[in-house]
Protein backbone atom coordinates (compact mmCIF):
# COMPACT_ATOMS: atom_id res chain seq x y z
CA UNK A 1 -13.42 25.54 -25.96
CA UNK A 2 -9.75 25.89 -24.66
CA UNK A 3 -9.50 28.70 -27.05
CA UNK A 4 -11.62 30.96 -24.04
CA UNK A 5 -9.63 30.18 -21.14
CA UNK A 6 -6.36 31.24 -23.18
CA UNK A 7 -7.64 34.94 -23.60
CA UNK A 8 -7.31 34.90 -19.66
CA UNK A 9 -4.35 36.33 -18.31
CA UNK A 10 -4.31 34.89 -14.88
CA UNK A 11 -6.52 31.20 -16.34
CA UNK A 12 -3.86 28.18 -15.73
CA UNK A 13 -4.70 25.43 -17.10
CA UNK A 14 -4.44 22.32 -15.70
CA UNK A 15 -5.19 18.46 -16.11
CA UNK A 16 -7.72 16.96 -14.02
CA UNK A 17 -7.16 13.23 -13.78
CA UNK A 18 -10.94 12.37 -13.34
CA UNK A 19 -11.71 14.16 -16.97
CA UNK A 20 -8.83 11.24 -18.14
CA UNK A 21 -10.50 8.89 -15.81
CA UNK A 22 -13.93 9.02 -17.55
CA UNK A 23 -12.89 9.22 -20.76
CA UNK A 24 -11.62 5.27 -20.28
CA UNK A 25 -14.36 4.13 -18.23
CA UNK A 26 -16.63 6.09 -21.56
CA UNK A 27 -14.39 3.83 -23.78
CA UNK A 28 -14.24 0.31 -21.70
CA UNK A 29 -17.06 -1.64 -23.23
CA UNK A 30 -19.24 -3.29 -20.41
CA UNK A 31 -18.22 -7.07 -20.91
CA UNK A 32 -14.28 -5.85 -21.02
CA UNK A 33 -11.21 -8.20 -21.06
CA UNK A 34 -8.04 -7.90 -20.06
CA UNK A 35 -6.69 -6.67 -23.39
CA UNK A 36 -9.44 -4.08 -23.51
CA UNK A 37 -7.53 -0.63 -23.72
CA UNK A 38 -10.03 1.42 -22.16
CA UNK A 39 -9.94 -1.07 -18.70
CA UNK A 40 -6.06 -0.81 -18.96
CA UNK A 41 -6.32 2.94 -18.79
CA UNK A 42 -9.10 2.87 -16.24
CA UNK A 43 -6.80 0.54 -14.09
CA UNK A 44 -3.55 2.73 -13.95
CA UNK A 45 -5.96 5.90 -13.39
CA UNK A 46 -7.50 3.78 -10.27
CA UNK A 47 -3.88 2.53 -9.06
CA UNK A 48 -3.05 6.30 -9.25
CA UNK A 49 -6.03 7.26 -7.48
CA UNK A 50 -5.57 4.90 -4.78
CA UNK A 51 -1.97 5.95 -4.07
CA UNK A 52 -2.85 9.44 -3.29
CA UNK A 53 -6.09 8.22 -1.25
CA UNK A 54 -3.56 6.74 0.55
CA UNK A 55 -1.37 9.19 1.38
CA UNK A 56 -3.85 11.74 2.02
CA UNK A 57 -3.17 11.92 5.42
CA UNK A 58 0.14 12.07 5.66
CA UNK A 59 2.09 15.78 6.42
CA UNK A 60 2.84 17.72 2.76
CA UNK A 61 6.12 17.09 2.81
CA UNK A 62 5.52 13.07 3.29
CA UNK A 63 2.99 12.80 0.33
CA UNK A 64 5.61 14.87 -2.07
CA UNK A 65 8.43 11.91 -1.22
CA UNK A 66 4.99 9.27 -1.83
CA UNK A 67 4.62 10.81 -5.14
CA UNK A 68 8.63 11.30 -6.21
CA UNK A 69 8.77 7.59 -4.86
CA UNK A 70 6.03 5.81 -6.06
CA UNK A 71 3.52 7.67 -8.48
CA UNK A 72 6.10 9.38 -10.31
CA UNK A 73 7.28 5.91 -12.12
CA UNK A 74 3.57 4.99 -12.02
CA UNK A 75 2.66 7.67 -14.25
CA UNK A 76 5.86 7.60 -16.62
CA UNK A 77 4.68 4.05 -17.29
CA UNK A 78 1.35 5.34 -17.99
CA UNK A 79 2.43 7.66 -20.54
CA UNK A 80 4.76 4.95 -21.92
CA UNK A 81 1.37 2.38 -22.46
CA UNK A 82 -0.52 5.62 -23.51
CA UNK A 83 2.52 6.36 -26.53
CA UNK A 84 2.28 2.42 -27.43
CA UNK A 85 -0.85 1.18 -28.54
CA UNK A 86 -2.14 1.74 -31.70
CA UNK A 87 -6.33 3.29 -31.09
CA UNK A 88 -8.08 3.73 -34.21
CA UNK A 89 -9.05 7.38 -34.95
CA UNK A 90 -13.13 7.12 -34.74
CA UNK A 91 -12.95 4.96 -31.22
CA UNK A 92 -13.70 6.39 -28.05
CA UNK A 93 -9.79 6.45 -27.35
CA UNK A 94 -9.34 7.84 -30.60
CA UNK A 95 -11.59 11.04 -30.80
CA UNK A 96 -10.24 13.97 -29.07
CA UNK A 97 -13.11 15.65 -27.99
């Protein structure tokens, strides 16, 4: 699929966080804990969500300080939890489709 948008020569590609979004709340099973790893990814992509909700209001120059400030280390501890967990290759967290 990615291969088509590569044969572009002005297609950027970029990450959408509600594609990342869903693909938790696809993998948090309906009676989720706390130790479910599909509600732990769900939650950070909400917390992110809500930070930038927050700020939306605020001049451009305001939300980029917001973001170096706050989201910033949000997100590097996403990635951190994201690198740490071990996901079994055939779960929903797994696949990379």
């Amino acid at each position: 699929m990615w291969s088509a948008y590569r044969q572009l020569a002005n297609a950027k590609l970029v990450a959408c966080w509600a594609h990342v979004r869903r693909k938790f709340f696809e993998a948090t099973p309906k009676q989720a804990d706390k130790v479910s790893l599909g509600l732990k990814g769900l939650t950070y992509c909400d917390r992110m969500f809500a930070l930038k909700e927050k700020w939306a209001d605020l001049p451009p120059q305001d939300r980029l300080k917001k973001c170096q400030a706050e989201l910033a280390p949000l997100m590097t501890e996403f990635f951190d939890w994201c690198r740490d967990p071990a996901v079994l290759p055939g779960s929903k967290l797994g696949r990379s489709d």
